[in-house]
N, C-alpha and C. Protein backbone atom coordinates (compact mmCIF):
# COMPACT_ATOMS: atom_id res chain seq x y z
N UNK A 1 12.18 -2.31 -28.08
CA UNK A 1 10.96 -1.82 -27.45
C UNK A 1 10.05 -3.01 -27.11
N UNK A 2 9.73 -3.17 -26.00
CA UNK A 2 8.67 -4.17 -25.67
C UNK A 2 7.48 -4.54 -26.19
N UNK A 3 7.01 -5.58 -26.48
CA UNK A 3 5.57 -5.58 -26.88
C UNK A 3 4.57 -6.42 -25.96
N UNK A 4 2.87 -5.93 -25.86
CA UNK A 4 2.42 -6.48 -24.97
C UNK A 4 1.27 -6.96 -26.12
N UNK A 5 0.60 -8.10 -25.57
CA UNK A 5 -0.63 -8.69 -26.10
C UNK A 5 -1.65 -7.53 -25.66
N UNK A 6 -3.06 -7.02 -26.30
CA UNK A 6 -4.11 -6.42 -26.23
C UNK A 6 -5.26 -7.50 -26.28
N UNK A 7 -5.98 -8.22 -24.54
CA UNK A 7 -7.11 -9.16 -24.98
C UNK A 7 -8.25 -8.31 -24.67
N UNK A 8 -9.40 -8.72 -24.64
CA UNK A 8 -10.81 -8.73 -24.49
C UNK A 8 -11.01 -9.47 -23.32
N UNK A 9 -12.07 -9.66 -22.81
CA UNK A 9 -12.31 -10.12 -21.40
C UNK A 9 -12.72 -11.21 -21.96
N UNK A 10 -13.05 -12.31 -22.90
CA UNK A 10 -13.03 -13.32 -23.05
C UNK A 10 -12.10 -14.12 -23.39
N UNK A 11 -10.52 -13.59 -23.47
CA UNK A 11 -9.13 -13.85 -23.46
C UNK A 11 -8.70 -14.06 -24.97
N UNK A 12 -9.28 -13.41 -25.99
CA UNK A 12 -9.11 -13.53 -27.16
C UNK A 12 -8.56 -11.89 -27.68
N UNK A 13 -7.38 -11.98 -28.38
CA UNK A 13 -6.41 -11.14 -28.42
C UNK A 13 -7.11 -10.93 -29.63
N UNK A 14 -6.80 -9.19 -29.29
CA UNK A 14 -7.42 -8.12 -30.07
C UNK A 14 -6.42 -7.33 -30.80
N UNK A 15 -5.26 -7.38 -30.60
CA UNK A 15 -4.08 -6.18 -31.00
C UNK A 15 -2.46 -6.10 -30.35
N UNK A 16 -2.23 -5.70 -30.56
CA UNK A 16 -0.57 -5.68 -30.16
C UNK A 16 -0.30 -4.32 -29.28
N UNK A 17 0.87 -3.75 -28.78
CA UNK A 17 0.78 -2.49 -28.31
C UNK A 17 2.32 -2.11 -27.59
N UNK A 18 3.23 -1.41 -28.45
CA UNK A 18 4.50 -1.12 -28.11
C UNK A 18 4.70 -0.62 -26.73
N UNK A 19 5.29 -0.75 -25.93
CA UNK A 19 5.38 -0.15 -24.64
C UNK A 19 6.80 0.70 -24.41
N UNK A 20 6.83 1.77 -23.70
CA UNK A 20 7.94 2.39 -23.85
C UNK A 20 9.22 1.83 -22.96
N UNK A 21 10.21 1.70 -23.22
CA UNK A 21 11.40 0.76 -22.85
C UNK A 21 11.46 1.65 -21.24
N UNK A 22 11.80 3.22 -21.32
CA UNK A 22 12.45 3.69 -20.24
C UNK A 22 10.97 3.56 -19.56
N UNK A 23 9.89 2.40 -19.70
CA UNK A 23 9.08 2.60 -18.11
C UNK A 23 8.89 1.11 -17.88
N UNK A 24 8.63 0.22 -18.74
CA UNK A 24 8.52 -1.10 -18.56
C UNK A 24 9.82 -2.41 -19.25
N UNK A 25 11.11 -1.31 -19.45
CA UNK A 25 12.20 -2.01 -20.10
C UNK A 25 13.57 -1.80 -18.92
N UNK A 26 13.22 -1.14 -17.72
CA UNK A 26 14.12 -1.18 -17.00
C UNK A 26 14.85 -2.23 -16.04
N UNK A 27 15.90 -2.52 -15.54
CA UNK A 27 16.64 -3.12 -15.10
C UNK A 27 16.24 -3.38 -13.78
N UNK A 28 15.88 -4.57 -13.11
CA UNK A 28 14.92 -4.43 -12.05
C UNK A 28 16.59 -4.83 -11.10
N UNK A 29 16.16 -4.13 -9.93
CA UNK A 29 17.18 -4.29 -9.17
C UNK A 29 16.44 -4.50 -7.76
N UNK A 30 16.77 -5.18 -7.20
CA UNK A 30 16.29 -5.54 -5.38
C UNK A 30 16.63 -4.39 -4.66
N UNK A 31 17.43 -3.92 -4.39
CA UNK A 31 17.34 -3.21 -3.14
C UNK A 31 16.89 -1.78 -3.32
N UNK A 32 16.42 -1.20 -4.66
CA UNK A 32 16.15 0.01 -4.51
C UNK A 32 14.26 -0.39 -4.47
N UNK A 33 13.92 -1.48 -4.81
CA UNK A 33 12.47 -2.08 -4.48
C UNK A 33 12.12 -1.84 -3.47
N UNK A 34 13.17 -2.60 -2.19
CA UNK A 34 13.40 -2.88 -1.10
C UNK A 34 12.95 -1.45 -0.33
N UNK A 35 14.26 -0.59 -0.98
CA UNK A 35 14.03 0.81 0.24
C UNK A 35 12.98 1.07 -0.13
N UNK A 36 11.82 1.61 -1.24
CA UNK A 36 11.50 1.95 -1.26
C UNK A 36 10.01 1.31 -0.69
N UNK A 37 9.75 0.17 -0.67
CA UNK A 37 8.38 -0.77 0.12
C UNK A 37 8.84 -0.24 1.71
N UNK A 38 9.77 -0.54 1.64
CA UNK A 38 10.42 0.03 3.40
C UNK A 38 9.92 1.84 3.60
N UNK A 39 10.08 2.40 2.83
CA UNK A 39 9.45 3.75 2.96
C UNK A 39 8.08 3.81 3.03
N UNK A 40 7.35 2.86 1.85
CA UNK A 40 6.02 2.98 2.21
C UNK A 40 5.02 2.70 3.29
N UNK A 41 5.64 1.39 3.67
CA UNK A 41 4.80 1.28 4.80
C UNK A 41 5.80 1.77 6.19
N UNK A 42 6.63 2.41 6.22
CA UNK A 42 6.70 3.25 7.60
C UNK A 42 6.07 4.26 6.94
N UNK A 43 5.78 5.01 5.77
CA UNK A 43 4.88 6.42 6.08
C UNK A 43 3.04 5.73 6.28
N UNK A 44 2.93 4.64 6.18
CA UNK A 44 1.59 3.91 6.30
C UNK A 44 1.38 3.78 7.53
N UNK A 45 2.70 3.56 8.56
CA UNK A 45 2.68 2.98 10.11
C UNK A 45 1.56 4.65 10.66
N UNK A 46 0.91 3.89 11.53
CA UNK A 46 0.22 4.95 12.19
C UNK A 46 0.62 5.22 13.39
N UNK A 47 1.77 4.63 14.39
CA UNK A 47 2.29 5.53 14.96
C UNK A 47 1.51 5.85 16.11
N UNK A 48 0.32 5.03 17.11
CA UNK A 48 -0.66 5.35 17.96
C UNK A 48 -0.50 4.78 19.17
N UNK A 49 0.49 4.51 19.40
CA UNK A 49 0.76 4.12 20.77
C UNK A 49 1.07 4.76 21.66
N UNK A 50 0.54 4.52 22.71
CA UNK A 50 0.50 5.91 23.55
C UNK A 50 0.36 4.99 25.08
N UNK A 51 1.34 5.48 25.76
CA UNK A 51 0.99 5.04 27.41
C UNK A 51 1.46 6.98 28.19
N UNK A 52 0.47 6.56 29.55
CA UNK A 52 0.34 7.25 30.24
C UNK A 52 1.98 7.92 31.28
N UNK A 53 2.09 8.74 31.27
CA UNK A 53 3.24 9.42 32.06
C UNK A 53 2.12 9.46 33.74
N UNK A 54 3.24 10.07 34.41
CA UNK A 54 2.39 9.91 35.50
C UNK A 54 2.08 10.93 36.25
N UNK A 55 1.73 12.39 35.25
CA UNK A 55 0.86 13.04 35.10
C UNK A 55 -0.46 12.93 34.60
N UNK A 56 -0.66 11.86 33.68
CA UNK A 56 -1.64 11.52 32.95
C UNK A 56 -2.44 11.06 33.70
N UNK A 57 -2.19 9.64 34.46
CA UNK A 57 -2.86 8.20 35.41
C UNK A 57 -3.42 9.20 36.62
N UNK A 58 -4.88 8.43 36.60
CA UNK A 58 -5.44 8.94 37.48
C UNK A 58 -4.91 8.89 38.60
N UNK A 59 -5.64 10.14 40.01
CA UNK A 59 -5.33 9.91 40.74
C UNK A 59 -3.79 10.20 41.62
N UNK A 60 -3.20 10.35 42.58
CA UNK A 60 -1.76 10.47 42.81
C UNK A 60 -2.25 12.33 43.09
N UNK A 61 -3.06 12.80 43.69
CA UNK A 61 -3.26 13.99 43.94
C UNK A 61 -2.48 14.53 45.87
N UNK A 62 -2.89 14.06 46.78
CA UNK A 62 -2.10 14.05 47.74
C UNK A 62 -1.22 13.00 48.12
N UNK A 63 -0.35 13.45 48.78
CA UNK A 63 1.06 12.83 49.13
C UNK A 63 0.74 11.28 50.41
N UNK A 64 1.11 10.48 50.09
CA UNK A 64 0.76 9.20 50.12
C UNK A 64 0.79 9.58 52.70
N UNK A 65 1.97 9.76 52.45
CA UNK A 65 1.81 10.24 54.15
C UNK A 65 3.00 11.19 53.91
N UNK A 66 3.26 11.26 55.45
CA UNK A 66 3.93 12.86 55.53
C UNK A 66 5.51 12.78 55.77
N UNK A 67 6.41 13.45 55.24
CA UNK A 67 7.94 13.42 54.41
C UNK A 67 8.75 12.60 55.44
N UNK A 68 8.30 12.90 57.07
CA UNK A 68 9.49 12.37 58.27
C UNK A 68 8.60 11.78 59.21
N UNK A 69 9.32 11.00 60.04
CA UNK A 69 8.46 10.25 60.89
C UNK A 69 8.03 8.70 60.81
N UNK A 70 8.11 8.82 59.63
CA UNK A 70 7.31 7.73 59.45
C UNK A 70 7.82 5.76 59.37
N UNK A 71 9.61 6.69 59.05
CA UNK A 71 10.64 5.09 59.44
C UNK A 71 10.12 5.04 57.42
N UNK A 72 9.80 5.35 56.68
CA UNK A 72 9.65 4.50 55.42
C UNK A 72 10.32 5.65 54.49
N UNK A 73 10.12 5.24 53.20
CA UNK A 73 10.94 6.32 52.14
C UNK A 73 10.22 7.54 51.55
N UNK A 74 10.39 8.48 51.56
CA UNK A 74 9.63 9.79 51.67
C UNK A 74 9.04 9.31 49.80
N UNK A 75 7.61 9.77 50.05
CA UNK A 75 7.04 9.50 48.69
C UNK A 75 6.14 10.74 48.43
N UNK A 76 5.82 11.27 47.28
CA UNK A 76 4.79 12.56 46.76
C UNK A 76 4.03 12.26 46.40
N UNK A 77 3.78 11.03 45.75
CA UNK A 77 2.47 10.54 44.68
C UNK A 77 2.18 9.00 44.37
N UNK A 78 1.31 8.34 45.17
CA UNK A 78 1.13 6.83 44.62
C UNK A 78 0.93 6.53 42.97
N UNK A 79 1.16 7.53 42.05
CA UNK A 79 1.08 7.21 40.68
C UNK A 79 2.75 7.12 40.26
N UNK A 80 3.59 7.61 41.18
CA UNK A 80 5.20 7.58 40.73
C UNK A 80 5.72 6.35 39.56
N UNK A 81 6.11 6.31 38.61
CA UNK A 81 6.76 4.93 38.03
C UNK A 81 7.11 3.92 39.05
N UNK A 82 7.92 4.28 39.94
CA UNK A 82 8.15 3.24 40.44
C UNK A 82 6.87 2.36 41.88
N UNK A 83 5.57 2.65 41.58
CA UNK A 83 4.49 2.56 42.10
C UNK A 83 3.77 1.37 41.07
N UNK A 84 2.93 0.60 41.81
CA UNK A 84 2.32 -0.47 40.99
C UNK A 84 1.65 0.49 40.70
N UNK A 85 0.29 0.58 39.57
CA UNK A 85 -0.23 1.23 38.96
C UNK A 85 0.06 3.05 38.73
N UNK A 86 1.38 2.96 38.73
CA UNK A 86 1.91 4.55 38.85
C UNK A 86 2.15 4.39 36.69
N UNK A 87 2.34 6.20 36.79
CA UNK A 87 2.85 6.24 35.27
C UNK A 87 4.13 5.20 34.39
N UNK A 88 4.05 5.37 33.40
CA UNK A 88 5.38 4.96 32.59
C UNK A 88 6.30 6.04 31.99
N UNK A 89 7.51 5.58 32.37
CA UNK A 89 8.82 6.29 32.32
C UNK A 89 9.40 6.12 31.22
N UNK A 90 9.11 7.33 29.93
CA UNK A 90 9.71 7.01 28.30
C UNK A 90 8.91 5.72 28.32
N UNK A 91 8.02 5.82 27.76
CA UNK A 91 6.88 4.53 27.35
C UNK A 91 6.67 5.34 25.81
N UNK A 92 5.91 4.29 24.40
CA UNK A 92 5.56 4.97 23.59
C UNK A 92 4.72 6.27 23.46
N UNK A 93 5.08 7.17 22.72
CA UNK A 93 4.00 7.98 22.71
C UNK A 93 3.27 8.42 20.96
N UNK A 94 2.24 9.10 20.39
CA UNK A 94 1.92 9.08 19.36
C UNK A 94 3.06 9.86 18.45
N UNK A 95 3.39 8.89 17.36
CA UNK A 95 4.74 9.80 16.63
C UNK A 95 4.06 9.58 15.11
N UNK A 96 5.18 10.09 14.06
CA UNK A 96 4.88 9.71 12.46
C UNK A 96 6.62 9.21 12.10
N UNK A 97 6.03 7.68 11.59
CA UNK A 97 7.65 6.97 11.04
C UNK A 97 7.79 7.61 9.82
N UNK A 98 7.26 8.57 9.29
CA UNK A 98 7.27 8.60 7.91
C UNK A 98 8.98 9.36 7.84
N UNK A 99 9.67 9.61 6.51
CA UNK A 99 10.71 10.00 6.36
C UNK A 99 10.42 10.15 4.91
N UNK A 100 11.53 10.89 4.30
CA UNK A 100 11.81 11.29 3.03
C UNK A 100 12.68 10.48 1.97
N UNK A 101 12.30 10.41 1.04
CA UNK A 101 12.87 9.95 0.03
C UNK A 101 12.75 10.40 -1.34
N UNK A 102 14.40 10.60 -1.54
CA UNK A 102 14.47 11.24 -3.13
C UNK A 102 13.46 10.99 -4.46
N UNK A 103 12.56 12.10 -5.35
CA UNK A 103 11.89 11.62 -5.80
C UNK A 103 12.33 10.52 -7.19
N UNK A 104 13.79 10.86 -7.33
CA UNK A 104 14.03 10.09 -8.96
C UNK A 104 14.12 8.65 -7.80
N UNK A 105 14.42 8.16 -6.81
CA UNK A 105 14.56 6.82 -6.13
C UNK A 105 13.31 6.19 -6.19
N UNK A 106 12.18 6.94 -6.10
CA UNK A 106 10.58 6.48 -6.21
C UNK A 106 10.08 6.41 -7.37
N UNK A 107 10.46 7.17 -8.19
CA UNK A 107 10.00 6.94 -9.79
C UNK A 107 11.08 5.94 -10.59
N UNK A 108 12.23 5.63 -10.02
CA UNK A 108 12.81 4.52 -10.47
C UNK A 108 12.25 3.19 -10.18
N UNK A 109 12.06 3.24 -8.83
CA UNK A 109 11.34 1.80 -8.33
C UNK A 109 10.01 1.80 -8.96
N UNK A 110 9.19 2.54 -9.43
CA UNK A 110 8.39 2.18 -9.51
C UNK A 110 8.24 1.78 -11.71
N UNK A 111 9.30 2.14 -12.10
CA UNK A 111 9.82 1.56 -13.08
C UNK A 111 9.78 0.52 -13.10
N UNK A 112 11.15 0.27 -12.13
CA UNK A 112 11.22 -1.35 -12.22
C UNK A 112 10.19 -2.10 -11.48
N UNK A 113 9.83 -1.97 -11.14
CA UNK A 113 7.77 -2.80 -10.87
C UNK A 113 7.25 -3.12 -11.70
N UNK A 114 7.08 -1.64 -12.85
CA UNK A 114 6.46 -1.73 -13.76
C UNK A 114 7.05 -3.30 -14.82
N UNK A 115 8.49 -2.63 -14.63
CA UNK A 115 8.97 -3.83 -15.93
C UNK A 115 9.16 -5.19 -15.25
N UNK A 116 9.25 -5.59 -13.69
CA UNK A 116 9.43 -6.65 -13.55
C UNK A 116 8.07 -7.16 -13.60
N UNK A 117 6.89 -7.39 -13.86
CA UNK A 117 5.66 -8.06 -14.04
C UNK A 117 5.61 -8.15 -15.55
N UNK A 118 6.08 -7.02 -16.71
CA UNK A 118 6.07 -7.76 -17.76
C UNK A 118 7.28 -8.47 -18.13
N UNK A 119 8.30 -8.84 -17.40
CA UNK A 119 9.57 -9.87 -17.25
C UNK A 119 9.13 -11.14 -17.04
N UNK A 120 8.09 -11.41 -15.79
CA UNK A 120 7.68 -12.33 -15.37
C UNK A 120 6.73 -13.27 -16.13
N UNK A 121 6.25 -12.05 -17.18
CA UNK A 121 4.95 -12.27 -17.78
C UNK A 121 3.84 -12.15 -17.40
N UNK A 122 3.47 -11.42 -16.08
CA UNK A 122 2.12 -11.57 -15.41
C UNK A 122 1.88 -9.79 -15.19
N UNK A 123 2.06 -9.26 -16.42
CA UNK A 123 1.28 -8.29 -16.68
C UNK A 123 0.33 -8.79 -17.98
N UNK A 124 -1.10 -8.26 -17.33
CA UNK A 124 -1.94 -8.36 -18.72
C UNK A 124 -2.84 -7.03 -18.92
N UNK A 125 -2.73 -7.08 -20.17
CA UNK A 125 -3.69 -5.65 -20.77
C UNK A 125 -5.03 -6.25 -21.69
N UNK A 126 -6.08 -5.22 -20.57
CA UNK A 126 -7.29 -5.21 -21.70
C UNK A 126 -7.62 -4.53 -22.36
N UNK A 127 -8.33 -4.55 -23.31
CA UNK A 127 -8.86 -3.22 -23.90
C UNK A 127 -10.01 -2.67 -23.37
N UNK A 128 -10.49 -3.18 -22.46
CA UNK A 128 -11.25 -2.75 -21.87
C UNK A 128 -11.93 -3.59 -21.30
N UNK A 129 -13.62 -2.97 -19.68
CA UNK A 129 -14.03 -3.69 -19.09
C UNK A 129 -15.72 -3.87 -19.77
N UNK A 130 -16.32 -3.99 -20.61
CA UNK A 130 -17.78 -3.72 -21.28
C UNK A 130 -18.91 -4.09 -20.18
N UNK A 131 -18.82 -4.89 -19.01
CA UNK A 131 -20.32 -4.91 -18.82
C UNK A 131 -20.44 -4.15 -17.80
N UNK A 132 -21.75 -3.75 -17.73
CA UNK A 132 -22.09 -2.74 -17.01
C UNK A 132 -22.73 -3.30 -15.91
N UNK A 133 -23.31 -4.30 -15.82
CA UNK A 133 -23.87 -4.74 -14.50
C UNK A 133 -22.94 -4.83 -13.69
N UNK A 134 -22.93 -4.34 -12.33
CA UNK A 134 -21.80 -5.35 -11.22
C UNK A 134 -22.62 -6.26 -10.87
N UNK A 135 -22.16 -7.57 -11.41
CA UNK A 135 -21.92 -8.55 -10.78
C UNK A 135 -20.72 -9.10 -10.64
N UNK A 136 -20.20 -9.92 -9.51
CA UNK A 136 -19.33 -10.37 -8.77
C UNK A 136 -19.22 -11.79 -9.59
N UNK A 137 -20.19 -12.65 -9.89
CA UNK A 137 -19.97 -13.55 -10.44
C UNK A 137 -19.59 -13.48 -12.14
N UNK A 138 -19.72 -12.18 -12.72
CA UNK A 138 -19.16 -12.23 -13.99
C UNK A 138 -17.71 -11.84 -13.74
N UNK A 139 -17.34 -11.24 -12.95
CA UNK A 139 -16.15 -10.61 -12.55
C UNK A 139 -15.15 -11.92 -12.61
N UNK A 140 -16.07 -13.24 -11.75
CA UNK A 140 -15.20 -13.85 -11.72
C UNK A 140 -14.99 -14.85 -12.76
N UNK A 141 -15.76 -14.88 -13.50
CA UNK A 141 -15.89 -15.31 -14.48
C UNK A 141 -14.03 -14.78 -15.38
N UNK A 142 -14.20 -13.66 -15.61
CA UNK A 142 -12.97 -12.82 -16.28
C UNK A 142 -11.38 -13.26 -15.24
N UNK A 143 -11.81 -13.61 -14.15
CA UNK A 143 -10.62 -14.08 -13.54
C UNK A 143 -10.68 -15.16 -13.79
N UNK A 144 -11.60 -16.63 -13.62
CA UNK A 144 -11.14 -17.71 -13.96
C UNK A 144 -10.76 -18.07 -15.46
N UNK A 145 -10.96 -16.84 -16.40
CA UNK A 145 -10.67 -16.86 -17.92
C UNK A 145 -9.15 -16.73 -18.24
N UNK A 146 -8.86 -15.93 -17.20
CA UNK A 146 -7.46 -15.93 -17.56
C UNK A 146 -6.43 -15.86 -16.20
N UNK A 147 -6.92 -16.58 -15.33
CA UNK A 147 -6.45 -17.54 -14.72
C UNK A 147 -5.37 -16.84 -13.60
N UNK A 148 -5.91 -15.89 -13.00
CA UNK A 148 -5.66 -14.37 -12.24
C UNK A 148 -6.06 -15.04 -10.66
N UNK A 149 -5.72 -14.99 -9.64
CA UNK A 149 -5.86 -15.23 -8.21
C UNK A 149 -5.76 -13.76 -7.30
N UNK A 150 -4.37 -13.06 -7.11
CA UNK A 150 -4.32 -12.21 -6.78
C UNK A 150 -4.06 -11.41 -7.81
N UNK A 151 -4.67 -10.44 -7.97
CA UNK A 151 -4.54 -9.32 -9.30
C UNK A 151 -4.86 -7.98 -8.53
N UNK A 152 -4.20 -7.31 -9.13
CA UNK A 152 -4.35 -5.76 -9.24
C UNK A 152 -5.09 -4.85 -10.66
N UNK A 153 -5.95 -4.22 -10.79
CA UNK A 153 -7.05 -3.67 -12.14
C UNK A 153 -6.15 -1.96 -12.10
N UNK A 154 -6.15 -2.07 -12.98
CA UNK A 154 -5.37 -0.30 -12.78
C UNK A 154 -6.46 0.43 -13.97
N UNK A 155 -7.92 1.03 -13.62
CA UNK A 155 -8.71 1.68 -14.60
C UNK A 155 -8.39 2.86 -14.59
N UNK A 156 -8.42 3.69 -16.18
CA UNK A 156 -8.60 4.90 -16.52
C UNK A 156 -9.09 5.80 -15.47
N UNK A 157 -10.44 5.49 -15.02
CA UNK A 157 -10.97 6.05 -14.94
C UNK A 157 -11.91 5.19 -14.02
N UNK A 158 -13.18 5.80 -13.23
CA UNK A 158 -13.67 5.00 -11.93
C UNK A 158 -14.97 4.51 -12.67
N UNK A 159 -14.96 3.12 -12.83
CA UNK A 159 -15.67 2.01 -13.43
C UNK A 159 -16.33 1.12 -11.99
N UNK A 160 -17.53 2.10 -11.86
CA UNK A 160 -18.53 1.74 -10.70
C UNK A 160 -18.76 0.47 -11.01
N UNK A 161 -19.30 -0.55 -12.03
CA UNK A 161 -19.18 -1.96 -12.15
C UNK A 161 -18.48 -3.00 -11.59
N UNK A 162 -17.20 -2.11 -12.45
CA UNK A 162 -15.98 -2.81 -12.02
C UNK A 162 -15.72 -3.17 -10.56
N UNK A 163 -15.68 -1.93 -9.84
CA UNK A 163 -15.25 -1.87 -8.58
C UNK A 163 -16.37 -2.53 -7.59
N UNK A 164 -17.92 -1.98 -8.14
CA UNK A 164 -18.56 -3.08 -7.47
C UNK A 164 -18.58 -4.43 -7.14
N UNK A 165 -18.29 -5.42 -8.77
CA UNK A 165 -17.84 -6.91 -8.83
C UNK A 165 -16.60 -6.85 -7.95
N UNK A 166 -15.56 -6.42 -8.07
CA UNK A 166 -14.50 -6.45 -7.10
C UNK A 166 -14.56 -6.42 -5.91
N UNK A 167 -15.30 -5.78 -5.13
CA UNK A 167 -15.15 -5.66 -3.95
C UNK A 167 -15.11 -6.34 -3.19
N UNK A 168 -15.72 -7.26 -3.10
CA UNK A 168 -16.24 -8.34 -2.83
C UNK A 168 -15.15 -9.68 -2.74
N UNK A 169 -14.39 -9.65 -4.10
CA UNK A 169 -13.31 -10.67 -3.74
C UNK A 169 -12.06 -10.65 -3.27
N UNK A 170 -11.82 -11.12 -2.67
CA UNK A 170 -10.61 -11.29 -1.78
C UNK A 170 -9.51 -11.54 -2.95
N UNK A 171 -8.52 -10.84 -2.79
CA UNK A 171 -6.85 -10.34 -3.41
C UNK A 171 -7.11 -10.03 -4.39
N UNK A 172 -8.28 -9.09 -4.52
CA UNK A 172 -8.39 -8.02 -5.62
C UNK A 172 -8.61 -6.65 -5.70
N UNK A 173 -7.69 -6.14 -6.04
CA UNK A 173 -8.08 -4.61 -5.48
C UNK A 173 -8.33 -3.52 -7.11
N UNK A 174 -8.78 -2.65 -7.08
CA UNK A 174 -9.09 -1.81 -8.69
C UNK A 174 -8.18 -0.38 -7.96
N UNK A 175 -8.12 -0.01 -8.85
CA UNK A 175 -7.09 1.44 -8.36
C UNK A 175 -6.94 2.52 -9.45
N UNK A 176 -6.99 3.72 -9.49
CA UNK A 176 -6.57 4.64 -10.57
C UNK A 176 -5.02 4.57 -10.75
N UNK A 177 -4.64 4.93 -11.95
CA UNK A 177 -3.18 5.45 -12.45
C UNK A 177 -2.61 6.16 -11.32
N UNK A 178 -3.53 7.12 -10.81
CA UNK A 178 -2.23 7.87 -10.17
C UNK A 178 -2.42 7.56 -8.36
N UNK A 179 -3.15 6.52 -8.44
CA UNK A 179 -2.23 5.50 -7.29
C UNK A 179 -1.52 4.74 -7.26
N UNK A 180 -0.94 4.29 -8.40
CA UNK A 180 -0.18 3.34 -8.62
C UNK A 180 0.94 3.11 -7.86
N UNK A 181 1.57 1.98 -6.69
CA UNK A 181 2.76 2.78 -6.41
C UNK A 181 4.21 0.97 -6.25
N UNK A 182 4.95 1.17 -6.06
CA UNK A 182 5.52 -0.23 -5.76
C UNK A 182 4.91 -1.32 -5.19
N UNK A 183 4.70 -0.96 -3.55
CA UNK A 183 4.02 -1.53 -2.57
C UNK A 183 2.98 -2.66 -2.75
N UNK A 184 1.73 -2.27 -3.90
CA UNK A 184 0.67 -2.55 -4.56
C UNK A 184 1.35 -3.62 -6.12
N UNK A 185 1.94 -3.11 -6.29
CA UNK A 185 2.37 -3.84 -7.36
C UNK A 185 3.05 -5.16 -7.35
N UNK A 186 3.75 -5.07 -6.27
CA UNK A 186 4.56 -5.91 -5.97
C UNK A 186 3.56 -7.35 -5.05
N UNK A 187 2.58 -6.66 -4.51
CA UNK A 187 2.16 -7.21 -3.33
C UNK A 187 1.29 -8.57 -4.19
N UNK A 188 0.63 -8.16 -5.09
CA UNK A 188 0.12 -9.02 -6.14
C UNK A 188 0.82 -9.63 -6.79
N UNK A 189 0.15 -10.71 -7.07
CA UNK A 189 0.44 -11.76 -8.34
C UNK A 189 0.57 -11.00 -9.57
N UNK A 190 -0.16 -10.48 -10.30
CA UNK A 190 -0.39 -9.96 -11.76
C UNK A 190 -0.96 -8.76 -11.37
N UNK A 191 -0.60 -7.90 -12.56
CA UNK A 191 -1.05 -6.88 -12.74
C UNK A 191 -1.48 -6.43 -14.24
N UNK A 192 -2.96 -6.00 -13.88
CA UNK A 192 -3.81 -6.15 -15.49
C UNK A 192 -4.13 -4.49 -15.01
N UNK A 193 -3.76 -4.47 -16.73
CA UNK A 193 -4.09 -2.55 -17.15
C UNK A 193 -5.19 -2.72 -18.35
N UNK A 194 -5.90 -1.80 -18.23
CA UNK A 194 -6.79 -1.76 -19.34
C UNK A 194 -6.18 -0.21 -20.39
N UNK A 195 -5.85 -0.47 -21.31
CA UNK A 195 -5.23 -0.03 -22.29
C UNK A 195 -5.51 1.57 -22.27
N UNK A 196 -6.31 2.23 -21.79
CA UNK A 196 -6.51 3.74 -21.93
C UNK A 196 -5.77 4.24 -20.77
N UNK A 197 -5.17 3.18 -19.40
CA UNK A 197 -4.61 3.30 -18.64
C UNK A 197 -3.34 3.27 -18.90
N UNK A 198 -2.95 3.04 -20.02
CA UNK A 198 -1.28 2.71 -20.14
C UNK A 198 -1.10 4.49 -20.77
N UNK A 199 -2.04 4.91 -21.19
CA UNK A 199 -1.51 6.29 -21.31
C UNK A 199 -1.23 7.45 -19.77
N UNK A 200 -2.02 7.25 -19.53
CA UNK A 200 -2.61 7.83 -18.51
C UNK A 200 -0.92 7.48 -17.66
N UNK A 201 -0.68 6.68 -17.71
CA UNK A 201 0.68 5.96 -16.77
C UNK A 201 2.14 6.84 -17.26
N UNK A 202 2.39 6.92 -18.66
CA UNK A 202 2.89 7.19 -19.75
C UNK A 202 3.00 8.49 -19.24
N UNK A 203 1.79 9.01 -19.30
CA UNK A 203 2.04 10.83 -19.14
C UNK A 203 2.23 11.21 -17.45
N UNK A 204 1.71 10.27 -16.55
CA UNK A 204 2.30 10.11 -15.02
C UNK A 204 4.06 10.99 -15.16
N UNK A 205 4.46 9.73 -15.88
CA UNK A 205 5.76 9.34 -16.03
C UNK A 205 6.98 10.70 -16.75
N UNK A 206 5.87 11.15 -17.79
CA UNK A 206 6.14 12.53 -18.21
C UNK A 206 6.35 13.74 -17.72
N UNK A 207 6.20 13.96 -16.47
CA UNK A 207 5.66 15.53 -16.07
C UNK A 207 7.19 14.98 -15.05
């Protein structure tokens, strides 16, 4: 069974804390990581591209001149595709990339996320966040303490402080448990849980 250090925000270790094998003891494997970051951001793609058919493009209401006579190629509409400023022929239109994926494939990957940051060693747990002011400069204070650049905060619960000091700095993001997902995990350097969150994860993992 794994064990993790329990610090304080002044980087002085407070406790120990068993972690359960089948969520942070799994076998990290690449390509089921892979599909599954690949799923997330095509269901993230927004999909808004859009050009005009040539019903759409203004204009092209009467017939450019008349069908015979004229020695040239009989035409209906100066908006035709094949017209300079005429419509587009199968051009993008607004779609959703999103697709499906098995749920034990997503709760596996996100296993092995879990366990490859405490593999790496750049998972850290606090016992918690105590000050209540947001400020940005104590915030960073707690990052240059333990020596965090891009980090991910995974709180219990929504710690207006917290998220205030955060906001503010660049490759830091705060997030609840039950956003947690590969994508995010991976995308960061470290990932720091504050200890009432490791339950909260735990019973995610349960249902």
């Amino acid at each position: 069974m794994p064990t993790v250090d329990i610090y304080n925000i002044q980087k002085e270790k407070v406790g120990e804390l068993d972690l359960k094998e089948d969520i942070f003891g799994v076998a990290v494997r690449g390509e089921v990581l892979h599909e599954v970051v690949t799923w997330q951001r095509a269901c993230r793609r927004s999909g808004c591209a859009c050009t005009k058919t040539r019903g759409e493009v203004r204009g092209g209401g009467r017939k450019p001149w008349r069908q015979k006579g004229t020695g040239r190629a009989r035409a209906g509409s100066n908006r035709s595709p094949v017209w300079k400023g005429g419509g587009t022929t199968f051009g993008p239109r607004p779609r959703s990339y999103a697709y499906t994926l098995p749920k034990k494939v997503r709760s596996l990957a996100l296993r092995m996320a879990l366990s490859s940051k405490l593999e790496s060693g750049q998972l850290v747990v606090l016992e918690g966040y105590p000050l209540e002011a947001p400020k940005t400069k104590d915030f960073m204070a707690v990052l240059k303490t333990f020596e965090l650049n891009k980090a991910l905060f995974i709180t219990p619960e929504e710690n207006r402080a917290l998220e205030l000091s955060a906001r503010n700095v660049p490759g830091v993001q705060v997030m609840l448990p039950v956003g947690l997902n590969v994508y995010d995990i991976l995308k960061y350097d470290h990932l720091v849980l504050f200890t009432p969150a490791l339950a909260a994860i735990e019973a995610r993992f349960a249902k």
